[in-house]
N, C-alpha and C. Protein backbone atom coordinates (compact mmCIF):
# COMPACT_ATOMS: atom_id res chain seq x y z
N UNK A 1 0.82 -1.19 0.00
CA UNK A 1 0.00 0.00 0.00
C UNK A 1 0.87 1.26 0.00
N UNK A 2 1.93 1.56 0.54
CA UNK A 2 2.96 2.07 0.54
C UNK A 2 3.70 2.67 -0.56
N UNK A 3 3.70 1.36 -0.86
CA UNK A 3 4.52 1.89 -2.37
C UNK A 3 3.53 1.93 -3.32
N UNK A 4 2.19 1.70 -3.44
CA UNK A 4 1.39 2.29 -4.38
C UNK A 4 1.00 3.97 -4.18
N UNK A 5 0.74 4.45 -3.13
CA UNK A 5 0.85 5.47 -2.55
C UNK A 5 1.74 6.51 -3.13
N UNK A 6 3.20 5.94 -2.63
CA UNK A 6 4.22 7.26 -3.21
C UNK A 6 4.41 7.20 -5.12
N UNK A 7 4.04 5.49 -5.57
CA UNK A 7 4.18 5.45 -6.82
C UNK A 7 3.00 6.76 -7.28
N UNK A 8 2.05 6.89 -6.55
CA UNK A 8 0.36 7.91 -7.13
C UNK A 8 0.90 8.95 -6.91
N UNK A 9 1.63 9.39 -5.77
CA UNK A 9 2.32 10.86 -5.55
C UNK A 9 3.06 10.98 -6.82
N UNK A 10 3.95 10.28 -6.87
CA UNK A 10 5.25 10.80 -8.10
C UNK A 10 4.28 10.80 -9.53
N UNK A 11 3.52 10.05 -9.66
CA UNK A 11 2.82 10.49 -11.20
C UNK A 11 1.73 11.48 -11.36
N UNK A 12 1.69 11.72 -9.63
CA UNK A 12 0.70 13.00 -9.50
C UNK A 12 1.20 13.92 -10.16
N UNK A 13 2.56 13.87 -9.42
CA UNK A 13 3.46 15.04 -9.83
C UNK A 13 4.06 14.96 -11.29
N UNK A 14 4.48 14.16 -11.51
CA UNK A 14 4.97 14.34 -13.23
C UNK A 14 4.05 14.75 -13.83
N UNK A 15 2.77 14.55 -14.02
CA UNK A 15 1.89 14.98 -14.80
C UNK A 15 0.95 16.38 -14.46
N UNK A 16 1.09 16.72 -13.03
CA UNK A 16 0.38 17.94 -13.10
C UNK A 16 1.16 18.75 -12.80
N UNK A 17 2.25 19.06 -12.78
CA UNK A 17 3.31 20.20 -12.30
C UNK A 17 2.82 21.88 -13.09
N UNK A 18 2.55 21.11 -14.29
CA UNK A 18 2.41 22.24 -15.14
C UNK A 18 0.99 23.30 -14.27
N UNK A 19 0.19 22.65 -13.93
CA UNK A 19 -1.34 22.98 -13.42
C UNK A 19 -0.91 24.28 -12.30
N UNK A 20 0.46 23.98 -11.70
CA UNK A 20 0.81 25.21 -10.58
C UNK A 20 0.27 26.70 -11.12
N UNK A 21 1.34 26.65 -12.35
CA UNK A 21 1.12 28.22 -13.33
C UNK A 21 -0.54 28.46 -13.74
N UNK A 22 -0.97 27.66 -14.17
CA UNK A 22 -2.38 27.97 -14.63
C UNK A 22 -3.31 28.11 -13.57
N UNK A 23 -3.12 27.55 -12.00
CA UNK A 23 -3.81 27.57 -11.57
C UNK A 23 -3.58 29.15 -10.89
N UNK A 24 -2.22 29.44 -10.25
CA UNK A 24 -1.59 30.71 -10.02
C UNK A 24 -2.57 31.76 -10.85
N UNK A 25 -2.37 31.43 -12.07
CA UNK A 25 -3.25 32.97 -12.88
C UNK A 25 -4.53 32.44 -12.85
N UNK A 26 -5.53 31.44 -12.74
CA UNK A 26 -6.51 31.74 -11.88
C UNK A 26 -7.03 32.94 -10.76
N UNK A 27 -5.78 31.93 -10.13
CA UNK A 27 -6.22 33.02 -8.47
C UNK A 27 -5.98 34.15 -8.75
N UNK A 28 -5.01 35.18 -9.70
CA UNK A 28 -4.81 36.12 -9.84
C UNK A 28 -5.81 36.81 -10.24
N UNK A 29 -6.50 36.24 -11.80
CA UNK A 29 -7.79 36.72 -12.32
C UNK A 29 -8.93 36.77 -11.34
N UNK A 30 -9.34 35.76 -10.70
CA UNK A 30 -10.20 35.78 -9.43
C UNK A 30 -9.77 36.84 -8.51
N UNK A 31 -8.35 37.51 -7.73
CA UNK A 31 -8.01 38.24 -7.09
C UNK A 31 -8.87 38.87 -6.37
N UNK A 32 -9.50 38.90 -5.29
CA UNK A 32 -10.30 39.82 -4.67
C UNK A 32 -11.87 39.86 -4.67
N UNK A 33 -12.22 38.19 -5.35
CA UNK A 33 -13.53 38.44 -5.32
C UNK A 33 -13.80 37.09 -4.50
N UNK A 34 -14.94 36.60 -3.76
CA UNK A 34 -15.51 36.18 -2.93
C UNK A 34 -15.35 34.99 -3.70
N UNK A 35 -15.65 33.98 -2.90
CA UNK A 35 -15.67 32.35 -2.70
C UNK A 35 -14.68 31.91 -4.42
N UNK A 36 -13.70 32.76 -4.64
CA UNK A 36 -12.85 32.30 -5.76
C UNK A 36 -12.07 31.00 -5.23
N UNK A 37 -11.63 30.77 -4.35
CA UNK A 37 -10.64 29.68 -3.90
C UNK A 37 -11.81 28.65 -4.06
N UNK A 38 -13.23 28.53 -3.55
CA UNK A 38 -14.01 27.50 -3.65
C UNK A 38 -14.25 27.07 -5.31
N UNK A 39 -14.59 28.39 -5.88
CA UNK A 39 -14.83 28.13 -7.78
C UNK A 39 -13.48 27.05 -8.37
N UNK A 40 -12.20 27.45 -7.88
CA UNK A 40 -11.17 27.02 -8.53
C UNK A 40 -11.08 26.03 -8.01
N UNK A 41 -11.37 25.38 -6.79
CA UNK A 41 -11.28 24.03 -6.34
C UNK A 41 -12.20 23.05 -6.75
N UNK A 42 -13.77 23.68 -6.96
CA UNK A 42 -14.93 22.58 -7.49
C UNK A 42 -14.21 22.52 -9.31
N UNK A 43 -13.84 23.40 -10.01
CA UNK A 43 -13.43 23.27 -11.15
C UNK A 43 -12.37 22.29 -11.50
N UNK A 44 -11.15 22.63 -10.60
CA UNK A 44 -10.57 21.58 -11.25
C UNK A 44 -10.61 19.91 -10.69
N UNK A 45 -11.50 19.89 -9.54
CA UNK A 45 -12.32 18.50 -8.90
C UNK A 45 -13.17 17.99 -10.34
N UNK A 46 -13.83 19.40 -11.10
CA UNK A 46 -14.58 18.37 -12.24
C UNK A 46 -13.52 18.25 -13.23
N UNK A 47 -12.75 19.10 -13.95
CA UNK A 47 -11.94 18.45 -14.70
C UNK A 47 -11.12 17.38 -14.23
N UNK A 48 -10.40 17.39 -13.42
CA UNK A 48 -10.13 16.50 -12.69
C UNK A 48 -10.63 15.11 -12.72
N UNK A 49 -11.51 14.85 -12.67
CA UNK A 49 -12.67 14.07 -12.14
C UNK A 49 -12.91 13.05 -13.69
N UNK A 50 -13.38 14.23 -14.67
CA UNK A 50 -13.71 13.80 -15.95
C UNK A 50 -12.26 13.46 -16.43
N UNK A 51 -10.92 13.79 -16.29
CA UNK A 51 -9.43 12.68 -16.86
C UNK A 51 -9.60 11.26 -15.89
N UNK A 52 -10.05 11.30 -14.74
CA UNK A 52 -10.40 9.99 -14.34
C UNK A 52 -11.14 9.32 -14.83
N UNK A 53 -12.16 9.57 -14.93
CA UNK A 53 -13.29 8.80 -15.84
C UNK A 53 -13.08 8.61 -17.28
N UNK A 54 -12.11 9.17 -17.96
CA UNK A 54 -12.19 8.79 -18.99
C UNK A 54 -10.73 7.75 -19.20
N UNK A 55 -10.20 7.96 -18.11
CA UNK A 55 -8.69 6.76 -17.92
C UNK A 55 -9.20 5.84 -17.77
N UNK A 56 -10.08 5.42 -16.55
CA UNK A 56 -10.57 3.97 -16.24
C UNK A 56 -11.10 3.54 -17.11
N UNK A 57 -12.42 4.19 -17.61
CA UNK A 57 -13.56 3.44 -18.48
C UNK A 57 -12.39 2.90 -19.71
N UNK A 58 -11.53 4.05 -20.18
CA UNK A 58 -10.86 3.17 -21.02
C UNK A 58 -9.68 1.79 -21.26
N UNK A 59 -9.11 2.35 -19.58
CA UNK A 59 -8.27 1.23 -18.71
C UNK A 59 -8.98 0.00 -19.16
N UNK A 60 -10.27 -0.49 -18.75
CA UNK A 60 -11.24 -1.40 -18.48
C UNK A 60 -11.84 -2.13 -19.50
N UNK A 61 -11.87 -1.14 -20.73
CA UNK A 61 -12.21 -1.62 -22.04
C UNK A 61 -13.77 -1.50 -22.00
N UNK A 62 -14.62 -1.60 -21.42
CA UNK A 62 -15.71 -0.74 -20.63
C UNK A 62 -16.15 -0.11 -22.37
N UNK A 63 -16.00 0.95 -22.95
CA UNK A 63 -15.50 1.93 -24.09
C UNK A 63 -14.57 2.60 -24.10
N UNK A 64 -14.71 2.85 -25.47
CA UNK A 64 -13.74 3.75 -25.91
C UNK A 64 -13.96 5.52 -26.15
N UNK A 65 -14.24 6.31 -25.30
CA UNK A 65 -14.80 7.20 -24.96
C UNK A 65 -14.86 8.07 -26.04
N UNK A 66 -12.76 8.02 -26.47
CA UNK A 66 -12.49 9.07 -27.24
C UNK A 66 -11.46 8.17 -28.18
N UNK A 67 -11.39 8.27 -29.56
CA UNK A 67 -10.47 7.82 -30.03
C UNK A 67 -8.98 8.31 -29.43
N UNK A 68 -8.02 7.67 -29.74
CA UNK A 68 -6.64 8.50 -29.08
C UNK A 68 -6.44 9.67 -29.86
N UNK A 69 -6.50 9.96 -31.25
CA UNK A 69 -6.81 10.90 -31.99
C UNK A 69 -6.85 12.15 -32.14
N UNK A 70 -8.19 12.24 -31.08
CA UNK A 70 -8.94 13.08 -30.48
C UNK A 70 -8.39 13.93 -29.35
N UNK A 71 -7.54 13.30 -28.57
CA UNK A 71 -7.26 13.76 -27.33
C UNK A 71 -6.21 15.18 -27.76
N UNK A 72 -5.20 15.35 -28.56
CA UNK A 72 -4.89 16.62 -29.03
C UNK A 72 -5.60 17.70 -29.10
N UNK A 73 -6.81 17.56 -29.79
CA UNK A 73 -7.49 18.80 -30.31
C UNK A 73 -8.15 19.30 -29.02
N UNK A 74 -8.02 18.35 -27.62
CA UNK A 74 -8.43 19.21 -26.55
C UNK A 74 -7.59 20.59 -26.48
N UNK A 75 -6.64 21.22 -26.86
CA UNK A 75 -5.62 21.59 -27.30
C UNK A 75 -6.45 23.09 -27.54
N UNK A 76 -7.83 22.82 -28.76
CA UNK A 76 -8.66 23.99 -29.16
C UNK A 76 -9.64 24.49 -28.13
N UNK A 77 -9.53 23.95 -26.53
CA UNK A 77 -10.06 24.42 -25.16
C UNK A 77 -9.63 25.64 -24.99
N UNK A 78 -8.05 25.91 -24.12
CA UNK A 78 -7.39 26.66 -23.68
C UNK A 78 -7.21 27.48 -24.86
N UNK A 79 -6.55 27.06 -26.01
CA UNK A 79 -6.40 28.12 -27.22
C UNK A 79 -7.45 28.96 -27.29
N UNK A 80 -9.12 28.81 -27.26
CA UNK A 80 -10.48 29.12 -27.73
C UNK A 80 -10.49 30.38 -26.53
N UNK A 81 -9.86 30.09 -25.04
CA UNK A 81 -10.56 30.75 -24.14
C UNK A 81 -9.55 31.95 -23.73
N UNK A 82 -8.27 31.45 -24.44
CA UNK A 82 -6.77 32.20 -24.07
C UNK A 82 -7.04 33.18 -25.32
N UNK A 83 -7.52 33.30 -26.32
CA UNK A 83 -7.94 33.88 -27.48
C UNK A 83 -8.69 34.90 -27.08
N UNK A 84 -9.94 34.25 -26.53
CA UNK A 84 -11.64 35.24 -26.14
C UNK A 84 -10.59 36.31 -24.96
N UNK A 85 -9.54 35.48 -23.95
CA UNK A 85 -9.31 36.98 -22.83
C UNK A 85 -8.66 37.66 -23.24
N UNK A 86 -7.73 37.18 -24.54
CA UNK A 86 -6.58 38.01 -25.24
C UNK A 86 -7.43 39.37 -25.89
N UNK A 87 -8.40 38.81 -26.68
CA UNK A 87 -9.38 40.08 -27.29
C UNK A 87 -10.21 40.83 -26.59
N UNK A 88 -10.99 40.45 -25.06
CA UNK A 88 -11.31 40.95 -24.29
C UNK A 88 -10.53 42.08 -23.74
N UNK A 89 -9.20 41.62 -23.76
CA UNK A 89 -8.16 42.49 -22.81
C UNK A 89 -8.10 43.37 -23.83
N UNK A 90 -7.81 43.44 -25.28
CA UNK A 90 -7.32 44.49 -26.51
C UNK A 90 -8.60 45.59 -26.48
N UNK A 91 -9.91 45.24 -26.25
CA UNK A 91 -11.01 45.62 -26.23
C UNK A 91 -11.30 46.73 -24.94
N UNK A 92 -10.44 46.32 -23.70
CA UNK A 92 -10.93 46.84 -22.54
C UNK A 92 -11.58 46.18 -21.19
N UNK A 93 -12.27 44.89 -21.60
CA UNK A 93 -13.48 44.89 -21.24
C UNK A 93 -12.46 43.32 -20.44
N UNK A 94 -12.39 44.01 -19.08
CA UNK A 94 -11.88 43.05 -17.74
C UNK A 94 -12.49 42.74 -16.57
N UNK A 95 -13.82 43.72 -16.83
CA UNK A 95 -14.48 43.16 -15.28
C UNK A 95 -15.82 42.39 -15.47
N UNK A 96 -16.44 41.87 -14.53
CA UNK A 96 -17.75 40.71 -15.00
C UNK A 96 -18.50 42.12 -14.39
N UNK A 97 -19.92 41.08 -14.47
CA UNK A 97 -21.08 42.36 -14.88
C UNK A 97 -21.45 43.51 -13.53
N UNK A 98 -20.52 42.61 -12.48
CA UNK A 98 -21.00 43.52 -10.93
C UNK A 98 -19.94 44.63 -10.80
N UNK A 99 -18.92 44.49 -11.60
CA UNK A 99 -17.30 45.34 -11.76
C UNK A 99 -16.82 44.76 -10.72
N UNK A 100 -16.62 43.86 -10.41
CA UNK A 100 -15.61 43.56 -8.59
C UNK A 100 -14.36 42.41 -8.95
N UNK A 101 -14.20 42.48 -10.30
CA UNK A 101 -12.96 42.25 -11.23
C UNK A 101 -13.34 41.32 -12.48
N UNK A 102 -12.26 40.89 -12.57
CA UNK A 102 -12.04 39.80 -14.06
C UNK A 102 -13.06 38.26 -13.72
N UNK A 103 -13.33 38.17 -15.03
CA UNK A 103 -14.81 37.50 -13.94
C UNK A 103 -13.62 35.81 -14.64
N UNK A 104 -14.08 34.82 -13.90
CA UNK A 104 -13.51 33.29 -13.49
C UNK A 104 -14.93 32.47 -13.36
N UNK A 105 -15.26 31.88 -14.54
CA UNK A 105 -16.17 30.79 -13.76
C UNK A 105 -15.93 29.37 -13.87
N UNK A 106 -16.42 28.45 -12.80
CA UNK A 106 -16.33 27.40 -12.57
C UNK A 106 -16.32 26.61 -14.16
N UNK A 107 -16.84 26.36 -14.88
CA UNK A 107 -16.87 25.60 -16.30
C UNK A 107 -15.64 26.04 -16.95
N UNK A 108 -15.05 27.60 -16.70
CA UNK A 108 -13.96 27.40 -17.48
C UNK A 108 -12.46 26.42 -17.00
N UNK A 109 -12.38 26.63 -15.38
CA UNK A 109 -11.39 26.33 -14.65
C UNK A 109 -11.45 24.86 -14.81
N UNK A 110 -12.78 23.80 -15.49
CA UNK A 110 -12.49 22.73 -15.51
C UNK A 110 -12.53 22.73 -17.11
N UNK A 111 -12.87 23.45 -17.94
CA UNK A 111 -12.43 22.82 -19.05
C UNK A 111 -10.68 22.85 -19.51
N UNK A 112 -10.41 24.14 -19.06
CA UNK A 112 -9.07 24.06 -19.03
C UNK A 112 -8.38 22.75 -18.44
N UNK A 113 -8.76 22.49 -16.87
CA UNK A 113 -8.13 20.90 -16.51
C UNK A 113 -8.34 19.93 -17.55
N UNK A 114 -9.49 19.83 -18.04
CA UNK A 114 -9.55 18.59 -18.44
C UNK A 114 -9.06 19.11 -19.96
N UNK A 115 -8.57 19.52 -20.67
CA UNK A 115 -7.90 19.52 -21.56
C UNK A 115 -6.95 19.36 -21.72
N UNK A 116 -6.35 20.17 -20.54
CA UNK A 116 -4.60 19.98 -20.00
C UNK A 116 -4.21 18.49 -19.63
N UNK A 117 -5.52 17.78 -19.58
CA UNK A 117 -5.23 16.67 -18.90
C UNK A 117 -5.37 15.64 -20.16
N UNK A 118 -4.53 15.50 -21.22
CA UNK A 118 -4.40 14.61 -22.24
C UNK A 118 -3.30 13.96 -21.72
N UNK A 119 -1.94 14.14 -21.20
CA UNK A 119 -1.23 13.73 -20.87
C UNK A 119 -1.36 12.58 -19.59
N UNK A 120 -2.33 13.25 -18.97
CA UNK A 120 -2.47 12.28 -17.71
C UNK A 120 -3.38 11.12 -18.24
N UNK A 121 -4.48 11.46 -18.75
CA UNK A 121 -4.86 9.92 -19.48
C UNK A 121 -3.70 9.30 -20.25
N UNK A 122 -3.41 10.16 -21.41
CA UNK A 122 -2.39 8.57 -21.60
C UNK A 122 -1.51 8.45 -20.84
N UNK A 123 -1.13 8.83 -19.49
CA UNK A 123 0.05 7.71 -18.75
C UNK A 123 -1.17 7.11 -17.59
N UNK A 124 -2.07 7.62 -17.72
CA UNK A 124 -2.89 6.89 -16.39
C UNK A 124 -3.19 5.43 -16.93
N UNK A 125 -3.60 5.30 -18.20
CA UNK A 125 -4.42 4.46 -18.80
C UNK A 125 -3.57 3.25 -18.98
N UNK A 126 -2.31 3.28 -19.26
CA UNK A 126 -1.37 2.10 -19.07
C UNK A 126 -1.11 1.73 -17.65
N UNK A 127 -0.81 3.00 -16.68
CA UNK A 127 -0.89 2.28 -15.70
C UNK A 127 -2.10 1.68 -14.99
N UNK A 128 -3.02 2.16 -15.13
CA UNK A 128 -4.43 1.69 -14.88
C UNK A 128 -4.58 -0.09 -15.01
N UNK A 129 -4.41 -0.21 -16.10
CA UNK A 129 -4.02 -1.46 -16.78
C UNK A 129 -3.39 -2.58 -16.37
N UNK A 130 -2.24 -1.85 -15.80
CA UNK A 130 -1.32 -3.26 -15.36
C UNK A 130 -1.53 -3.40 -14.11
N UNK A 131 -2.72 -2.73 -13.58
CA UNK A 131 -2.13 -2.67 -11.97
C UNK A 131 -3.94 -3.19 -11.24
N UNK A 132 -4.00 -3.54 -10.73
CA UNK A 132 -5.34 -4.09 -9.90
C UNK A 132 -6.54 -3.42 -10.01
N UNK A 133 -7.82 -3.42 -9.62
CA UNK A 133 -8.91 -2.38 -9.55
C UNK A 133 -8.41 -1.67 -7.64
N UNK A 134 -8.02 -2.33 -6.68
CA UNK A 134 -7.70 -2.41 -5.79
C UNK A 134 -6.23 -1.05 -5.26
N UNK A 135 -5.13 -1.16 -6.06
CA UNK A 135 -4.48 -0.29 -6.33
C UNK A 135 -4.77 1.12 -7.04
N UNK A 136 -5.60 0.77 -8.44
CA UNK A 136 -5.66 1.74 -8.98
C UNK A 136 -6.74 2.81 -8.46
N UNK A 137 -7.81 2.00 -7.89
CA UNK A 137 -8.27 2.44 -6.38
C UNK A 137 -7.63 3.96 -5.53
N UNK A 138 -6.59 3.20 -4.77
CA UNK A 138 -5.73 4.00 -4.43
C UNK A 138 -4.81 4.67 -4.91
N UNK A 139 -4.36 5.12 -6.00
CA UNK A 139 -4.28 5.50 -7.19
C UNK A 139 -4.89 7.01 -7.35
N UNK A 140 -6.27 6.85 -7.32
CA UNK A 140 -7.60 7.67 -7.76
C UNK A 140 -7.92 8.46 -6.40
N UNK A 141 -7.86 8.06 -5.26
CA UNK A 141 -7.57 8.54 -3.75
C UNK A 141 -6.51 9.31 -3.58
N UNK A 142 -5.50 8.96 -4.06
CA UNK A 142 -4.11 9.63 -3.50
C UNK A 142 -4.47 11.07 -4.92
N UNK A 143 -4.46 11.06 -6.04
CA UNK A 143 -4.87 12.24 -7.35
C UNK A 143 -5.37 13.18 -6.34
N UNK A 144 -6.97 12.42 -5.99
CA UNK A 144 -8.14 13.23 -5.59
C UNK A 144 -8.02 14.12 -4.16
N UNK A 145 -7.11 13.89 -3.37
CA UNK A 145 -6.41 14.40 -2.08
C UNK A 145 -5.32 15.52 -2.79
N UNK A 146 -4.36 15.05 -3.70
CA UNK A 146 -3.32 16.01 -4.30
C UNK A 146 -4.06 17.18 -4.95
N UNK A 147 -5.20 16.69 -5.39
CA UNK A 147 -5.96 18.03 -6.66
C UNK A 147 -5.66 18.76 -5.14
N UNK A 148 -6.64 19.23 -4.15
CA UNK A 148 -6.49 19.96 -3.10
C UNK A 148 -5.57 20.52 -2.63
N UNK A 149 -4.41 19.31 -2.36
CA UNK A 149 -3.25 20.34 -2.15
C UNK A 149 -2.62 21.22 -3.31
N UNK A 150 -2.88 20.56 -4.49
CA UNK A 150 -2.26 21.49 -5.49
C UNK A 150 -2.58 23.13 -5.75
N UNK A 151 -4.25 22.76 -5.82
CA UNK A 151 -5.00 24.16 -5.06
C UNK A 151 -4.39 24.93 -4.62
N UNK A 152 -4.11 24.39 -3.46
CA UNK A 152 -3.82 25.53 -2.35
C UNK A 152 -2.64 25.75 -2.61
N UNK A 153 -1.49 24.86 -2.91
CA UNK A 153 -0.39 25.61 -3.25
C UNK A 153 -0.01 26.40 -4.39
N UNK A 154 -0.76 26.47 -4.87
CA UNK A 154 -1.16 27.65 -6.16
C UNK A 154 -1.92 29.04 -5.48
N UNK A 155 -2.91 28.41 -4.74
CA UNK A 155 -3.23 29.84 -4.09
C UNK A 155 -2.05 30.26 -2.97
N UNK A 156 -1.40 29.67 -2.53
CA UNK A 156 -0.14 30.09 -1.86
C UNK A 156 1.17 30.66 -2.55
N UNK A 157 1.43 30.39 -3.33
CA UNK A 157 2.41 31.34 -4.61
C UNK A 157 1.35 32.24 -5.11
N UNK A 158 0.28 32.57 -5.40
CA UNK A 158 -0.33 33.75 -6.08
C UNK A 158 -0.41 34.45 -5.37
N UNK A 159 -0.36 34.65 -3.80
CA UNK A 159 -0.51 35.35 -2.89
C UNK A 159 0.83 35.69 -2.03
N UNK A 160 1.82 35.39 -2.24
CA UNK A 160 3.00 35.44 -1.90
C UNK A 160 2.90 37.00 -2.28
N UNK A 161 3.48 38.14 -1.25
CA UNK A 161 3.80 39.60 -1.97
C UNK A 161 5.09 39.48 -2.62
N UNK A 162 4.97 40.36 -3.61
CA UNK A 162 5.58 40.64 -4.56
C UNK A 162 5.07 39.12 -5.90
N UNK A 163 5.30 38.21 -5.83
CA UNK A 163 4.25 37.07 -6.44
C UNK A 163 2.63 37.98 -6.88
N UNK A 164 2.19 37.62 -5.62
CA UNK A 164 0.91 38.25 -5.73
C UNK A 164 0.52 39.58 -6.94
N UNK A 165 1.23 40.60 -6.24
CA UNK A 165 1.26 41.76 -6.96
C UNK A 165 1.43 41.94 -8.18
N UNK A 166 2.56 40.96 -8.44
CA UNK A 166 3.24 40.97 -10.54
C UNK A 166 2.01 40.34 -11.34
N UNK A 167 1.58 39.03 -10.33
CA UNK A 167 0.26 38.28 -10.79
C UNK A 167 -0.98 39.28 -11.32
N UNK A 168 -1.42 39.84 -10.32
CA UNK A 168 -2.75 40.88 -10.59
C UNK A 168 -2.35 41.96 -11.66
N UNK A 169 -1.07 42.41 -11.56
CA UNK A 169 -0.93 43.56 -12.60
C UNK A 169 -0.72 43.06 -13.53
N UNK A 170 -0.22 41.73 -13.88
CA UNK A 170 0.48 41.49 -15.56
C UNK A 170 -0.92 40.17 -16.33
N UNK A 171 -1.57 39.91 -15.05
CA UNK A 171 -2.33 38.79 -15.41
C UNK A 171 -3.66 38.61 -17.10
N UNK A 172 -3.77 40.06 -16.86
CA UNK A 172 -4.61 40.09 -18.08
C UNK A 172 -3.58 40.28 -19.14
N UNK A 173 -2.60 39.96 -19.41
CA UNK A 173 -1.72 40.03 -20.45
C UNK A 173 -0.69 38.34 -20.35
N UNK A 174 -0.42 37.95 -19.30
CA UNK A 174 -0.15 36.52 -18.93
C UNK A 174 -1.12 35.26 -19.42
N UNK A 175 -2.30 35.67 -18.56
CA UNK A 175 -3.27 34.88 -18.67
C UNK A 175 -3.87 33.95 -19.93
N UNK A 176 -3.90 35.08 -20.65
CA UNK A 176 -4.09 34.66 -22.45
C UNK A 176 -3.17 34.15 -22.84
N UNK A 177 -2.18 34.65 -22.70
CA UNK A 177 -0.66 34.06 -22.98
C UNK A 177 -0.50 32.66 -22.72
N UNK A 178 -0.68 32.09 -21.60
CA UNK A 178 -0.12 30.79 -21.08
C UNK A 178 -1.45 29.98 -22.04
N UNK A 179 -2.97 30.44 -21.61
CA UNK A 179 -3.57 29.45 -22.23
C UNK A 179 -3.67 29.31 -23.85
N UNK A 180 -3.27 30.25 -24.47
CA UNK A 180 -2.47 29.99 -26.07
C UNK A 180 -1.99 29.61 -26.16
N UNK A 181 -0.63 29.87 -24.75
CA UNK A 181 0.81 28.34 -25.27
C UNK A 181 0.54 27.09 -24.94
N UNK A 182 -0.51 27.08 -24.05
CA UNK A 182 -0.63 25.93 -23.71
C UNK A 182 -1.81 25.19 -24.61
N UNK A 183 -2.86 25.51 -25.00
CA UNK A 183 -3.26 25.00 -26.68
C UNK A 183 -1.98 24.58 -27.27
N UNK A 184 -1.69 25.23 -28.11
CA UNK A 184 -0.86 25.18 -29.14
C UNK A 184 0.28 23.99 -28.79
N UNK A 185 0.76 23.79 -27.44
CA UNK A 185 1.31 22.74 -27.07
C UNK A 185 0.79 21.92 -26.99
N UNK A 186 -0.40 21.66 -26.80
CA UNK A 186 -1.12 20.42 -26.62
C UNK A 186 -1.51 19.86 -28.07
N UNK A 187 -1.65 20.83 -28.78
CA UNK A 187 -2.27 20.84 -30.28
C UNK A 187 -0.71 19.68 -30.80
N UNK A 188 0.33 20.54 -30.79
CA UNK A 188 1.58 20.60 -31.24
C UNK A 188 2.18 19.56 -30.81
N UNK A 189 2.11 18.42 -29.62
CA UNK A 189 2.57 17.26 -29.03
C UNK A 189 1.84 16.12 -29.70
N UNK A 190 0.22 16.80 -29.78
CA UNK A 190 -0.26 15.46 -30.62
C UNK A 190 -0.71 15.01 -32.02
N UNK A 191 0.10 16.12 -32.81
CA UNK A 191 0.19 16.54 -34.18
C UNK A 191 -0.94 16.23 -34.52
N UNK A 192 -1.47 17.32 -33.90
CA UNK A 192 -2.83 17.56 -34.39
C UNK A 192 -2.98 18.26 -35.50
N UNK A 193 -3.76 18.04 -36.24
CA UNK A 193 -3.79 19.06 -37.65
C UNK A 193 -2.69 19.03 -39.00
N UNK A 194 -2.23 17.92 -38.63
CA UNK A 194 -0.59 17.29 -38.95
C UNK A 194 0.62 17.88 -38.23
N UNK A 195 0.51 18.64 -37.09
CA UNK A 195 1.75 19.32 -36.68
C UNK A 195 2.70 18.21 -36.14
């Protein structure tokens, strides 16, 4: 149990490291408005949630949810939404409809996860595979405990001063930024489109 445990930690971590930065400019964009730490936590619990479900069912043979194919062009998520804040920001137009900042909602913070999360299905799904319902079990326990801490340690670097501060001032110009590069990487790893 032990060593399935730290084996779920270390592939926690290889595969979501990247999620720190994106989640960071979250909290930044959220900055100052009410129950944001809760939005960004139920969000990436559902993206989250939905790369599990679509590892096992396919682990299992169960179906085939998504061709492998497919899983690149999640790629046109983050690109689609890193686009809409990029032109929003050229436009002006940064605050949601009450003005109490850059508005963050729950559906985006998980479509972004679960797009970002092509990588973690395909390494979940082999390991899924070789390894027990029993393990992989715990596996899916140890993820679902890390999403949380990852959370928070994202809201703990966005809030760091001087962190904090560069975050809120540069974020509507960051923000778009990362989720374009991060499309385009996702696009671009699974030669999508022939890339």
């Amino acid at each position: 149990m032990i060593t399935s445990i730290a084996q779920a930690v270390a592939l926690f971590a290889a595969t979501n490291i990247d999620d720190i930065v994106v989640l960071s400019l979250f909290f930044a964009r959220g900055a100052k408005r009410p129950h944001i730490t809760r939005t960004i936590l139920l969000g990436q619990y559902l993206g989250f949630f939905g790369i599990l479900t679509v590892a096992a069912i396919t682990s299992y043979g169960a179906v085939t949810l998504l061709p492998a194919g497919a899983i690149p062009y999640f790629g046109l998520i983050p690109l689609a939404l890193g686009i809409k804040a990029g032109w929003d920001t050229i436009r002006g137009i940064d605050e949601d409809e009450d003005g109490a900042g850059r508005s963050l909602a729950l559906p985006t913070v998980a479509a972004v996860t679960f797009a970002n999360g092509g990588d973690n299905i395909g390494v979940y799904v082999p390991v899924f595979v070789s390894n027990s319902p029993q393990v992989v079990a715990v596996y899916c326990g140890v993820f679902l405990v890390l999403v949380s801490a990852m959370v928070f340690l994202a809201r703990f670097i966005a809030t760091r001063p001087g962190i904090g501060e560069w975050l809120e001032r540069s974020e509507r110009y960051v923000f778009p930024l990362v989720l374009i590069v991060l499309g385009i990487v996702i696009l671009a790893e699974g030669h999508a489109f022939g890339l």
